[in-house]
N, C-alpha and C. Protein backbone atom coordinates (compact mmCIF):
# COMPACT_ATOMS: atom_id res chain seq x y z
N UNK A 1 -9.96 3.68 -13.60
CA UNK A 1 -9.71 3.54 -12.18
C UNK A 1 -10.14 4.83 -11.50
N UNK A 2 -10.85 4.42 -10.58
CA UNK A 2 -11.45 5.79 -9.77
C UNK A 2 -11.00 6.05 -8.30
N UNK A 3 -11.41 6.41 -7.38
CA UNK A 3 -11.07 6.61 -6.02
C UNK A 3 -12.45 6.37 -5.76
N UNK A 4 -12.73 5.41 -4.69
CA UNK A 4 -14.30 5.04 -4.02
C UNK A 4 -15.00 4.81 -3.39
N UNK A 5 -14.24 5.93 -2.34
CA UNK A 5 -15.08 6.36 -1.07
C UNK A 5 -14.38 7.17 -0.65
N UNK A 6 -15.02 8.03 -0.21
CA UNK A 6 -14.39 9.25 0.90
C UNK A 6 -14.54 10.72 0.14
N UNK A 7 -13.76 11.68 0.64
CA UNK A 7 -13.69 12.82 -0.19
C UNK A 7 -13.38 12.75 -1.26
N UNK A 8 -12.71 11.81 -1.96
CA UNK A 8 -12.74 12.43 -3.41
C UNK A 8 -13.21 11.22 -4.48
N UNK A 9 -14.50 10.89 -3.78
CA UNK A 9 -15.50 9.62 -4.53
C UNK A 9 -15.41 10.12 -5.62
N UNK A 10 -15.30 9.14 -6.29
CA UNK A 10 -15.68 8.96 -7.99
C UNK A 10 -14.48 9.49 -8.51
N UNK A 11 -13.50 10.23 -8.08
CA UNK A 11 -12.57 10.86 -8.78
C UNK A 11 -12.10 9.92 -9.54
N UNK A 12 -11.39 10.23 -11.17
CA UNK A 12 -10.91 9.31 -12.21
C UNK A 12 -9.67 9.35 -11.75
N UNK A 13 -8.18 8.45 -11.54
CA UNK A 13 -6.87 8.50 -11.46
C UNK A 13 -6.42 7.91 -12.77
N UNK A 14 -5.34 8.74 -12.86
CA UNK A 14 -4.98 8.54 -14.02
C UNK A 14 -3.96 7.17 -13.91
N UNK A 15 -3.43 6.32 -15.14
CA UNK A 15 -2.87 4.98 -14.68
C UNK A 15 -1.89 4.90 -15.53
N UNK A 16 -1.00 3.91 -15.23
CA UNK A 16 0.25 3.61 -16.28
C UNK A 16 0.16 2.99 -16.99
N UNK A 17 0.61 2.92 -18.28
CA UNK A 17 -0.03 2.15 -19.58
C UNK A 17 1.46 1.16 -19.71
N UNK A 18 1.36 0.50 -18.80
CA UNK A 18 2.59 -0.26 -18.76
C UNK A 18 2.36 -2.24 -18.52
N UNK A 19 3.09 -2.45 -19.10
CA UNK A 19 3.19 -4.09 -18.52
C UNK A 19 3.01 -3.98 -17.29
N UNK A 20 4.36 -3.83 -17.04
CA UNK A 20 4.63 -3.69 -15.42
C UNK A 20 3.81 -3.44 -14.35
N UNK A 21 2.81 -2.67 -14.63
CA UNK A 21 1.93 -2.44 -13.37
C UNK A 21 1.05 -2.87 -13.82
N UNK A 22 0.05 -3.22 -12.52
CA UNK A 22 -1.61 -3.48 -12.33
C UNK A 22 -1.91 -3.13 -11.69
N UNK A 23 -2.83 -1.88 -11.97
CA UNK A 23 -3.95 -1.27 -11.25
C UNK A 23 -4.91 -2.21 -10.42
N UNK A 24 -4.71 -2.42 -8.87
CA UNK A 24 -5.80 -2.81 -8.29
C UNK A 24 -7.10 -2.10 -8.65
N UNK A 25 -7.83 -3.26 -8.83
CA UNK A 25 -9.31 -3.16 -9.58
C UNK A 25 -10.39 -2.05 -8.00
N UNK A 26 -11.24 -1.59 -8.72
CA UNK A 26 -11.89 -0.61 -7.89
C UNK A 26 -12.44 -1.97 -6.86
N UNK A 27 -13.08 -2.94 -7.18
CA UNK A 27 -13.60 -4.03 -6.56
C UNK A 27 -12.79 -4.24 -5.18
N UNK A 28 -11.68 -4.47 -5.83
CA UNK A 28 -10.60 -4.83 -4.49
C UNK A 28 -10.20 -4.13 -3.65
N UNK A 29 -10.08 -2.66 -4.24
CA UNK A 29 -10.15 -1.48 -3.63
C UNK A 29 -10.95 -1.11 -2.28
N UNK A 30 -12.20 -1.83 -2.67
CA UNK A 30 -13.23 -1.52 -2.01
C UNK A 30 -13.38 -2.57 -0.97
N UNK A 31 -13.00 -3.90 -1.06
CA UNK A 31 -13.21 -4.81 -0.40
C UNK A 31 -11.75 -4.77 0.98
N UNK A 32 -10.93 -4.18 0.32
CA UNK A 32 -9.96 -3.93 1.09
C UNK A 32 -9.87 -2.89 2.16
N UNK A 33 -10.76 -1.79 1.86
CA UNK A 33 -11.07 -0.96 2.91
C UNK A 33 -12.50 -0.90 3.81
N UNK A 34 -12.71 -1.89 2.88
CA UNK A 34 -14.28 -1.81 4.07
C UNK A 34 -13.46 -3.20 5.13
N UNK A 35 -12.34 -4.02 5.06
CA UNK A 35 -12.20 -4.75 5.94
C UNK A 35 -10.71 -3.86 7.09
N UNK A 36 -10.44 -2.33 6.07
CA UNK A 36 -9.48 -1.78 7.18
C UNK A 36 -10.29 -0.33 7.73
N UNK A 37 -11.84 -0.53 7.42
CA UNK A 37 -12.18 0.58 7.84
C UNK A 37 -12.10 1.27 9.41
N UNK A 38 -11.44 0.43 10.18
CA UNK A 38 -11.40 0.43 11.27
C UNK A 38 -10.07 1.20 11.58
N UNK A 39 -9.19 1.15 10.73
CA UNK A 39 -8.06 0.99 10.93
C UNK A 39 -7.55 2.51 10.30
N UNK A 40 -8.23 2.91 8.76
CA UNK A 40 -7.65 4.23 8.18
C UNK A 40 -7.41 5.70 8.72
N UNK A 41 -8.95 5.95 9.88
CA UNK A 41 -8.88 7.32 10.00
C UNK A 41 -7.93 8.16 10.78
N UNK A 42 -7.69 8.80 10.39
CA UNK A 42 -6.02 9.25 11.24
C UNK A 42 -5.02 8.72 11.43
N UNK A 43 -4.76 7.87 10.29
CA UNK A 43 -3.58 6.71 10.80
C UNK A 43 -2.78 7.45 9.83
N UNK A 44 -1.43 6.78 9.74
CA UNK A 44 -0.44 7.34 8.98
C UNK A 44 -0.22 5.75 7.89
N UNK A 45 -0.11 6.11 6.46
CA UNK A 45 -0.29 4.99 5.83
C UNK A 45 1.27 4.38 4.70
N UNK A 46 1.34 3.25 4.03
CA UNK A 46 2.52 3.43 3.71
C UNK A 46 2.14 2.67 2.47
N UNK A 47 2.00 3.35 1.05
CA UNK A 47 2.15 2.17 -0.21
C UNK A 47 3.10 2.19 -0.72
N UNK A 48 3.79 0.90 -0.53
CA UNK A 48 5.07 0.35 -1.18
C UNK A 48 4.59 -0.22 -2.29
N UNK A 49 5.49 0.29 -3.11
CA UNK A 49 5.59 -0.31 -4.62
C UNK A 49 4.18 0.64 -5.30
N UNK A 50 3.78 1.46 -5.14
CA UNK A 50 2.98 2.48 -5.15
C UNK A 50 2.36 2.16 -6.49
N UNK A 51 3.10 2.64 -7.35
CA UNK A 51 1.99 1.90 -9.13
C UNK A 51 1.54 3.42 -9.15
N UNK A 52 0.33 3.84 -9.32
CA UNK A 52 -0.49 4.95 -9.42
C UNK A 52 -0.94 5.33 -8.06
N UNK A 53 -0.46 4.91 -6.99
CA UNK A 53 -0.43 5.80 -5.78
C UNK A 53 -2.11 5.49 -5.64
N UNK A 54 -2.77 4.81 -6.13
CA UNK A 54 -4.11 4.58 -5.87
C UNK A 54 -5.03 3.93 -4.48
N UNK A 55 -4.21 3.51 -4.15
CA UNK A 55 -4.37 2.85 -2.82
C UNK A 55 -4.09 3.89 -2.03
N UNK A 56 -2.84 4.21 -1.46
CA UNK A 56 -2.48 5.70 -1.17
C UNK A 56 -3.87 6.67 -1.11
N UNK A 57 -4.00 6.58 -1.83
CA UNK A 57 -4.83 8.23 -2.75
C UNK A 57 -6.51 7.78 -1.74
N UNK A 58 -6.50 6.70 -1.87
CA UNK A 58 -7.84 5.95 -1.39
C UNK A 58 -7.78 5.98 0.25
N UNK A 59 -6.63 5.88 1.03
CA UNK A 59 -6.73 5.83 2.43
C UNK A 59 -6.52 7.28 2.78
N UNK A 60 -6.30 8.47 2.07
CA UNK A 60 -6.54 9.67 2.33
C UNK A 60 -7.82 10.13 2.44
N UNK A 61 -8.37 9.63 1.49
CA UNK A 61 -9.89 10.28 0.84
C UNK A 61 -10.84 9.67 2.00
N UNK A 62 -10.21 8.33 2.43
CA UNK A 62 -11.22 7.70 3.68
C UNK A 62 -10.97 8.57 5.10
N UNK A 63 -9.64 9.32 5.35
CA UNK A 63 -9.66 9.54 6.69
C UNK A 63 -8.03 9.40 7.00
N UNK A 64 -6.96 8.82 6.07
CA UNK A 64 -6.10 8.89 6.93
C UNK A 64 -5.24 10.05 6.73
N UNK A 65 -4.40 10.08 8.00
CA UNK A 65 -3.41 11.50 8.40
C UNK A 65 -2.69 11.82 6.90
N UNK A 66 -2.00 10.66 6.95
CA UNK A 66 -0.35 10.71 5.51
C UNK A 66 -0.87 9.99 4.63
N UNK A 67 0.21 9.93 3.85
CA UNK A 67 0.32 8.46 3.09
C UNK A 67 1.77 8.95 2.58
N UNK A 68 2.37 7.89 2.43
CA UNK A 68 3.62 8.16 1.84
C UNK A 68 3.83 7.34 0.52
N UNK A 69 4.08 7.58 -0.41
CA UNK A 69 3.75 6.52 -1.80
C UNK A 69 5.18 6.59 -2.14
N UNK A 70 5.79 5.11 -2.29
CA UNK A 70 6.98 4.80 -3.12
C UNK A 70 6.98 3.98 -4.00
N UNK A 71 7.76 4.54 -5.12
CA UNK A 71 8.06 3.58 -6.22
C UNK A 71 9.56 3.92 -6.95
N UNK A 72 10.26 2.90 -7.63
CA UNK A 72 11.52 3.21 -8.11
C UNK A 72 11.20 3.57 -9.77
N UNK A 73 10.21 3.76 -10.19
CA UNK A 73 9.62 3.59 -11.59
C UNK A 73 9.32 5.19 -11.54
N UNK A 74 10.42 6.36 -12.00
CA UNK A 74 10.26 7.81 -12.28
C UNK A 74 8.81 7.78 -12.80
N UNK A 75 8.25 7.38 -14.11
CA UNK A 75 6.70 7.06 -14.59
C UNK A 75 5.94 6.97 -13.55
N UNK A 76 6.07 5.89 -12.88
CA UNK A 76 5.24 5.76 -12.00
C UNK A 76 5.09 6.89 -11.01
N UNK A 77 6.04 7.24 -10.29
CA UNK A 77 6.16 8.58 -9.53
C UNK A 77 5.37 9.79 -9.83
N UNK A 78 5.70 9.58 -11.38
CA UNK A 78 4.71 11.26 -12.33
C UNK A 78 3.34 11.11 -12.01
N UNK A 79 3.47 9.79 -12.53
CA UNK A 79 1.52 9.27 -12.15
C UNK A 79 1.35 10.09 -10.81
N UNK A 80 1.53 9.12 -9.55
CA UNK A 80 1.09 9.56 -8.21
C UNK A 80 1.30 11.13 -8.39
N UNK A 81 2.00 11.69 -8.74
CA UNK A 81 2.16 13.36 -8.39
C UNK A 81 1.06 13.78 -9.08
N UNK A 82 0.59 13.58 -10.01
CA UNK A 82 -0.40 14.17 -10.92
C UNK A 82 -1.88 13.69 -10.21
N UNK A 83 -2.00 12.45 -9.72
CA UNK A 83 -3.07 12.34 -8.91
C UNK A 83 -3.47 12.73 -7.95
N UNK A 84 -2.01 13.17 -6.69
CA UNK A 84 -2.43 13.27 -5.56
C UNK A 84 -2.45 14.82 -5.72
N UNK A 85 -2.13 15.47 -6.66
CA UNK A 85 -2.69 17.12 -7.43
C UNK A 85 -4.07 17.13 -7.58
N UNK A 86 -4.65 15.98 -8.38
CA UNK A 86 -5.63 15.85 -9.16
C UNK A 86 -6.72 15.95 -7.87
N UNK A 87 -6.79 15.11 -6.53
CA UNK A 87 -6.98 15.18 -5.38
C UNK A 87 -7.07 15.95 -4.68
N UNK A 88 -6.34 16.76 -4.99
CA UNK A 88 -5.74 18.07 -3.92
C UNK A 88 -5.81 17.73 -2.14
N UNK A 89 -4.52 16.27 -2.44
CA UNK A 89 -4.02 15.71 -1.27
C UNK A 89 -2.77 16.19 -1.02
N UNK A 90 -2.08 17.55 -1.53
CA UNK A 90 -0.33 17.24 -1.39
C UNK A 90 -0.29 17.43 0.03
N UNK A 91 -1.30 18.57 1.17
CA UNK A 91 -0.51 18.58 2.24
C UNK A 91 -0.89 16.97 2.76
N UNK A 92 -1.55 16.15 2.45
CA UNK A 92 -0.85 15.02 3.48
C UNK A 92 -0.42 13.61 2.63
N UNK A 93 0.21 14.23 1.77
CA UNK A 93 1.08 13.16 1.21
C UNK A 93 2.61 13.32 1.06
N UNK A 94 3.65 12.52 0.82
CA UNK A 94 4.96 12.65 0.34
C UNK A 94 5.07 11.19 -0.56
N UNK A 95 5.58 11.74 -1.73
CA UNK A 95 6.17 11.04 -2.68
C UNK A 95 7.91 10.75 -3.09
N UNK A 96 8.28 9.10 -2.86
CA UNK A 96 9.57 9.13 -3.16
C UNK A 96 9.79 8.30 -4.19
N UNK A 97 10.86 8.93 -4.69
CA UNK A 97 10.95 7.86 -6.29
C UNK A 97 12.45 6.84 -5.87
N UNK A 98 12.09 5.91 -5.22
CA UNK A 98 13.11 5.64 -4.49
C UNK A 98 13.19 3.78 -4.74
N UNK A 99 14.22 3.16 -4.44
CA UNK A 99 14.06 1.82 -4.45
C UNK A 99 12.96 1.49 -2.76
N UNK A 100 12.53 0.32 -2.72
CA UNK A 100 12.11 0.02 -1.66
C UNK A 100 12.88 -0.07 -0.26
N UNK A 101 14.10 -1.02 -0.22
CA UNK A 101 15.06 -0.19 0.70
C UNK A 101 15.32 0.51 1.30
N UNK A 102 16.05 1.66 -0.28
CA UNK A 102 16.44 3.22 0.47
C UNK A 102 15.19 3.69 1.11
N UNK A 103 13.85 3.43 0.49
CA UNK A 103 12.89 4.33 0.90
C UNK A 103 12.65 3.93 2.99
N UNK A 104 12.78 2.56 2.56
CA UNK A 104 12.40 1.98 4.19
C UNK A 104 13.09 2.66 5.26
N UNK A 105 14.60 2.55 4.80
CA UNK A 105 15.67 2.62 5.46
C UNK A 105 15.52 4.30 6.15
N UNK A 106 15.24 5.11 5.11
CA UNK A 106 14.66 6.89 5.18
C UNK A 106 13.93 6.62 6.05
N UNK A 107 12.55 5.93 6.19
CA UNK A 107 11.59 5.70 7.27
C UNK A 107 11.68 5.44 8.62
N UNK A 108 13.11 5.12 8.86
CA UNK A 108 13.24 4.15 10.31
C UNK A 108 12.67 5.01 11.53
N UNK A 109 12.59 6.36 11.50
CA UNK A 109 11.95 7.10 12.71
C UNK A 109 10.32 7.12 12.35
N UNK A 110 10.34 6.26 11.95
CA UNK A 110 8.44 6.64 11.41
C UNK A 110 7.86 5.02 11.86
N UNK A 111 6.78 4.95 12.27
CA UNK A 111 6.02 4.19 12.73
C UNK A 111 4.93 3.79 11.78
N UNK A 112 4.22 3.27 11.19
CA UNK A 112 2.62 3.08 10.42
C UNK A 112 1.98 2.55 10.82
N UNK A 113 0.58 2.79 10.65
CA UNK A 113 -0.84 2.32 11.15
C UNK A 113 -0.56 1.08 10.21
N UNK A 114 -0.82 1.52 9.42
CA UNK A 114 -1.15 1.07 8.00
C UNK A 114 0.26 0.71 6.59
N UNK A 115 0.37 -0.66 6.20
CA UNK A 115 1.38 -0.47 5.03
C UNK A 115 0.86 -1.57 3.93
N UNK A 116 0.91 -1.19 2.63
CA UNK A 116 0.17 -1.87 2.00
C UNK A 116 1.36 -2.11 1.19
N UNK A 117 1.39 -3.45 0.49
CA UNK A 117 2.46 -3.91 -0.03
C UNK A 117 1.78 -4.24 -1.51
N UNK A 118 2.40 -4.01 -2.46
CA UNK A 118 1.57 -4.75 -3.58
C UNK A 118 3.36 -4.81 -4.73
N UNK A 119 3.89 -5.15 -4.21
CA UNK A 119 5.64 -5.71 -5.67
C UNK A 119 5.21 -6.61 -6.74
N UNK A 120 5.73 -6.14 -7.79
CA UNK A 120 5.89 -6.84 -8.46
C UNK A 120 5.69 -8.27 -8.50
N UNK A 121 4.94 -9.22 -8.76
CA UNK A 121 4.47 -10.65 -8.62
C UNK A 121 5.90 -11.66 -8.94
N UNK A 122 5.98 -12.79 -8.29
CA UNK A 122 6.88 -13.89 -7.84
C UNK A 122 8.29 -13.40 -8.23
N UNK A 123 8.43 -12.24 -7.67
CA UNK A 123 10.40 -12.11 -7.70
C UNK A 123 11.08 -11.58 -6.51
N UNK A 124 10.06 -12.32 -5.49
CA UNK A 124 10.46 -12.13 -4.14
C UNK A 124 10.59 -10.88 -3.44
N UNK A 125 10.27 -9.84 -3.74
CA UNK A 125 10.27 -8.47 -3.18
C UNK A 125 9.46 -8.16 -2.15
N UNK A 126 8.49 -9.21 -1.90
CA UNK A 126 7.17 -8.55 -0.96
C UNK A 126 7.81 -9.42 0.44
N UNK A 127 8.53 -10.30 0.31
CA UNK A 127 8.91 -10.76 1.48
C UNK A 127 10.40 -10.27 2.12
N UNK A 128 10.65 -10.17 1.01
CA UNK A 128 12.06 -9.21 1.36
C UNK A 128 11.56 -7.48 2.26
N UNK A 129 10.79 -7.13 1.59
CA UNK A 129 10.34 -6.01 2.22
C UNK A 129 9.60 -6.02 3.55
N UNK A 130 8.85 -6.82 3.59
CA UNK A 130 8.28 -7.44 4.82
C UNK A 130 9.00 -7.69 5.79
N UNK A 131 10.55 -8.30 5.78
CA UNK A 131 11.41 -8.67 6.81
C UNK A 131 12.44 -7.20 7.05
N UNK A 132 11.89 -6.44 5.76
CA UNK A 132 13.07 -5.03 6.40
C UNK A 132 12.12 -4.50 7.16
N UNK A 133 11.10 -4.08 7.10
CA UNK A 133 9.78 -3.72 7.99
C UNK A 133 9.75 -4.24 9.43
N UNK A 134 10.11 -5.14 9.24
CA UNK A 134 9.99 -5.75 10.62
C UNK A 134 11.17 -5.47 11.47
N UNK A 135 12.34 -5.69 10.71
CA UNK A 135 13.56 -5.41 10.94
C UNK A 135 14.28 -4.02 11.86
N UNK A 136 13.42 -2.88 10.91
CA UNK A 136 13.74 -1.61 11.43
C UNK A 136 12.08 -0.91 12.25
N UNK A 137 11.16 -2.12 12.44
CA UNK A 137 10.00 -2.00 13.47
C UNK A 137 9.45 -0.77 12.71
N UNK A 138 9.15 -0.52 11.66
CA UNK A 138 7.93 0.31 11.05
C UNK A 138 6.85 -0.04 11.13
N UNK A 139 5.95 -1.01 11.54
CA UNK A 139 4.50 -1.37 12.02
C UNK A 139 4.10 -1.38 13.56
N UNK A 140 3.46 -0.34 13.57
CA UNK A 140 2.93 -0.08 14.95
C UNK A 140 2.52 -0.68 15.82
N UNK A 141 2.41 -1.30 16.71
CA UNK A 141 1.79 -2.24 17.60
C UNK A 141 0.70 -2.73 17.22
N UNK A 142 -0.60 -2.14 17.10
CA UNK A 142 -1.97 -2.59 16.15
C UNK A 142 -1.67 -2.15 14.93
N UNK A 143 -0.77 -1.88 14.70
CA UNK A 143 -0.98 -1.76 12.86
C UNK A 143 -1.18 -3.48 12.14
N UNK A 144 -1.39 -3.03 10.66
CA UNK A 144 -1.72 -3.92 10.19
C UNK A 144 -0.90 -3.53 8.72
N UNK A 145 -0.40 -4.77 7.97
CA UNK A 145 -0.06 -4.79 6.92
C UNK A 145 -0.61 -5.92 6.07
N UNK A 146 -0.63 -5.57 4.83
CA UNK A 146 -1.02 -5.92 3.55
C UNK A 146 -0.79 -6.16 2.64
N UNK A 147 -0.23 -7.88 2.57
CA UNK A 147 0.64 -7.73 0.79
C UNK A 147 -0.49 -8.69 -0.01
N UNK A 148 -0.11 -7.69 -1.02
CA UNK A 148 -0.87 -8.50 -2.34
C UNK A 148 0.14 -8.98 -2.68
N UNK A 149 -0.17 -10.49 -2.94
CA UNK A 149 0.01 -11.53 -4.09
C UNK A 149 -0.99 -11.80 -5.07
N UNK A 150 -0.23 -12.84 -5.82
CA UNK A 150 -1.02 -13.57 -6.89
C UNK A 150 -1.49 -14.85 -6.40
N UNK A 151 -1.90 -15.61 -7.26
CA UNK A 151 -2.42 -16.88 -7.17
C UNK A 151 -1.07 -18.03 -7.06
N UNK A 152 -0.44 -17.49 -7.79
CA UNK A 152 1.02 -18.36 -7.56
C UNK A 152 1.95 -17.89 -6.80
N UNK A 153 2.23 -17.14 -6.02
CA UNK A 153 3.28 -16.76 -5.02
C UNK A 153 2.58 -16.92 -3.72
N UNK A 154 3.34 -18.21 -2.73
CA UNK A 154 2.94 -18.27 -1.58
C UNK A 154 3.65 -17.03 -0.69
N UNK A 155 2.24 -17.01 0.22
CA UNK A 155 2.44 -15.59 1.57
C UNK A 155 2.75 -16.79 2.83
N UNK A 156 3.40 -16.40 3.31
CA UNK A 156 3.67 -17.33 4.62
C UNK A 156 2.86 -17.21 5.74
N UNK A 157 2.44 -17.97 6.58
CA UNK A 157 1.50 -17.50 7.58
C UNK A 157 2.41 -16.73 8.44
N UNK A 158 3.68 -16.66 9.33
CA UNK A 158 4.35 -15.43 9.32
C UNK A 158 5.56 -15.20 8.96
N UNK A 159 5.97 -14.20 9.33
CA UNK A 159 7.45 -13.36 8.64
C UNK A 159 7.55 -12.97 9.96
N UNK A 160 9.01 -12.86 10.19
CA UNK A 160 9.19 -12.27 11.34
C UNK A 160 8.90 -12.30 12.46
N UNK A 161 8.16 -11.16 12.95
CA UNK A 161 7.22 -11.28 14.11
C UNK A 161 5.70 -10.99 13.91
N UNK A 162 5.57 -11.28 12.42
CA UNK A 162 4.55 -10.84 12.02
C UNK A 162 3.61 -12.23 11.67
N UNK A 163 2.46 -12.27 12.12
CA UNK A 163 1.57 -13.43 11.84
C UNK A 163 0.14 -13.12 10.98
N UNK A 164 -0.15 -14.25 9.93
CA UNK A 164 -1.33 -13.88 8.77
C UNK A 164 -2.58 -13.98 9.60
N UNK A 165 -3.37 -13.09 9.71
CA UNK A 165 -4.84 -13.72 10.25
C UNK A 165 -6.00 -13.29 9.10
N UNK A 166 -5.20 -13.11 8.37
CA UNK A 166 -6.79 -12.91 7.18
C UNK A 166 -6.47 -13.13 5.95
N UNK A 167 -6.68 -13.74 4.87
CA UNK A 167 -6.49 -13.60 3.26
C UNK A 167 -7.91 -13.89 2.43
N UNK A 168 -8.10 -12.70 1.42
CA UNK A 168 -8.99 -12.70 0.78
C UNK A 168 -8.50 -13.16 -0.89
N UNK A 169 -9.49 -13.37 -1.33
CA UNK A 169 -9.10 -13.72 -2.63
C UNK A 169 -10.06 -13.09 -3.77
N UNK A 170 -9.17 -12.27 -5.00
CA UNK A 170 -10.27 -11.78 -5.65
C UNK A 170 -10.23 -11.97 -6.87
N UNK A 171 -10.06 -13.02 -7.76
CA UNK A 171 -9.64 -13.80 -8.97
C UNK A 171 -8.49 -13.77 -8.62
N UNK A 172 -7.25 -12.91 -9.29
CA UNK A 172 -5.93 -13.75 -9.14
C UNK A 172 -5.28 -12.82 -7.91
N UNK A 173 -5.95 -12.06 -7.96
CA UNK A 173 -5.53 -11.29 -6.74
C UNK A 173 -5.31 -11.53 -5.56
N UNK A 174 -4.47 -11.94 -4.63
CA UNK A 174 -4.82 -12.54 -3.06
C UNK A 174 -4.31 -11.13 -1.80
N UNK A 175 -5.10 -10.76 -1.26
CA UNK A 175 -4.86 -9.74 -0.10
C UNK A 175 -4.36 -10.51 0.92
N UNK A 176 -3.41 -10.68 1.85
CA UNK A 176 -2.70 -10.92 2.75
C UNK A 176 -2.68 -9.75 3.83
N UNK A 177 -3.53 -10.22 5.22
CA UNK A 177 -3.07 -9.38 6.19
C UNK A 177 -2.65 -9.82 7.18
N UNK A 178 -1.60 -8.99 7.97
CA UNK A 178 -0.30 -9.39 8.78
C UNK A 178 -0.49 -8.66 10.00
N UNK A 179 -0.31 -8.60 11.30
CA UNK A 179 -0.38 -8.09 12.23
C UNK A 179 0.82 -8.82 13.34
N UNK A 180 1.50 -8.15 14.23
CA UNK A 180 2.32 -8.47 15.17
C UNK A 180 2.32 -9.50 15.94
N UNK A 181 2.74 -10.53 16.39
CA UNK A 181 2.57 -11.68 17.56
C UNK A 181 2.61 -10.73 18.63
N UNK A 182 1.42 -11.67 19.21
CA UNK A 182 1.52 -11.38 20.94
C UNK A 182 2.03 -12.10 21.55
């Protein structure tokens, strides 16, 4: 897994050798930011459920302000710290090793351009998180959010006040993007 575009092209990230996670593929990586390229530079960004902070690590290297990477998986946490070192992104990152929740709940004075969702597949976390998001208004007026699913977990066309206007599909991978009702 690399980083693949921006300042720190080609860089290798290191990954978790775990069940539990899946490294979004560089492919998707790529397909995912050339459709938020509009959206990264100077924005403030948010990966929930973080994994290797790779996504994160990727909207820095393109242009954006922050990124804030959470995960409740200590492992996982080490990962992102060692990458966003490896990067030499720490001044615009923060890392919490936190449940999704507490981490949101910490957030409520913070706003995002940008929040990329990728939980754990069909145990309901990405919609649960989605409605605390909405809940305590962490998506910015034009922001845009992003949950990955699978092939078997339906995304709703909306949550909240939030409505789907785009889904890509990349084998089992499905990108979901969400933006505010007008």
């Amino acid at each position: 897994m690399r980083v693949v575009a921006g300042k720190a092209r080609g860089l290798k990230l290191n990954t978790i050798e775990q069940y539990s996670t899946r490294p979004t593929k560089d492919m998707v990586k790529e397909a995912l930011f050339s459709m938020l390229q509009d959206y990264v530079q100077d924005s403030i960004f948010l990966d929930l459920f973080a994994g290797s902070g790779a996504i994160g690590i990727e909207a820095i290297s393109r242009g954006a302000q922050k990124a804030y990477f959470v995960d409740v998986n200590k492992d996982c946490v080490k990962v992102i710290n060692e990458n966003i070192k490896k990067a030499k992104f720490e001044e615009f990152s923060e890392v919490y090793n936190l449940d999704y929740e507490k981490a949101l709940d910490k957030f409520k004075n913070i706003q995002f351009d940008l929040i990329y969702i990728d939980p754990p597949y069909n145990i309901g976390l990405g919609i649960k998180s989605i409605e605390k998001i909405t809940s305590l208004d962490l998506l910015k007026r034009n922001g845009v959010l992003v949950y990955e699913t699978d092939e078997v977990e339906i995304s709703p066309d909306t949550i909240e006040n939030l409505e789907k206007f785009k889904i890509k599909k990349y084998g089992r991978n499905i990108l979901n993007f969400y933006r505010r009702k007008e």
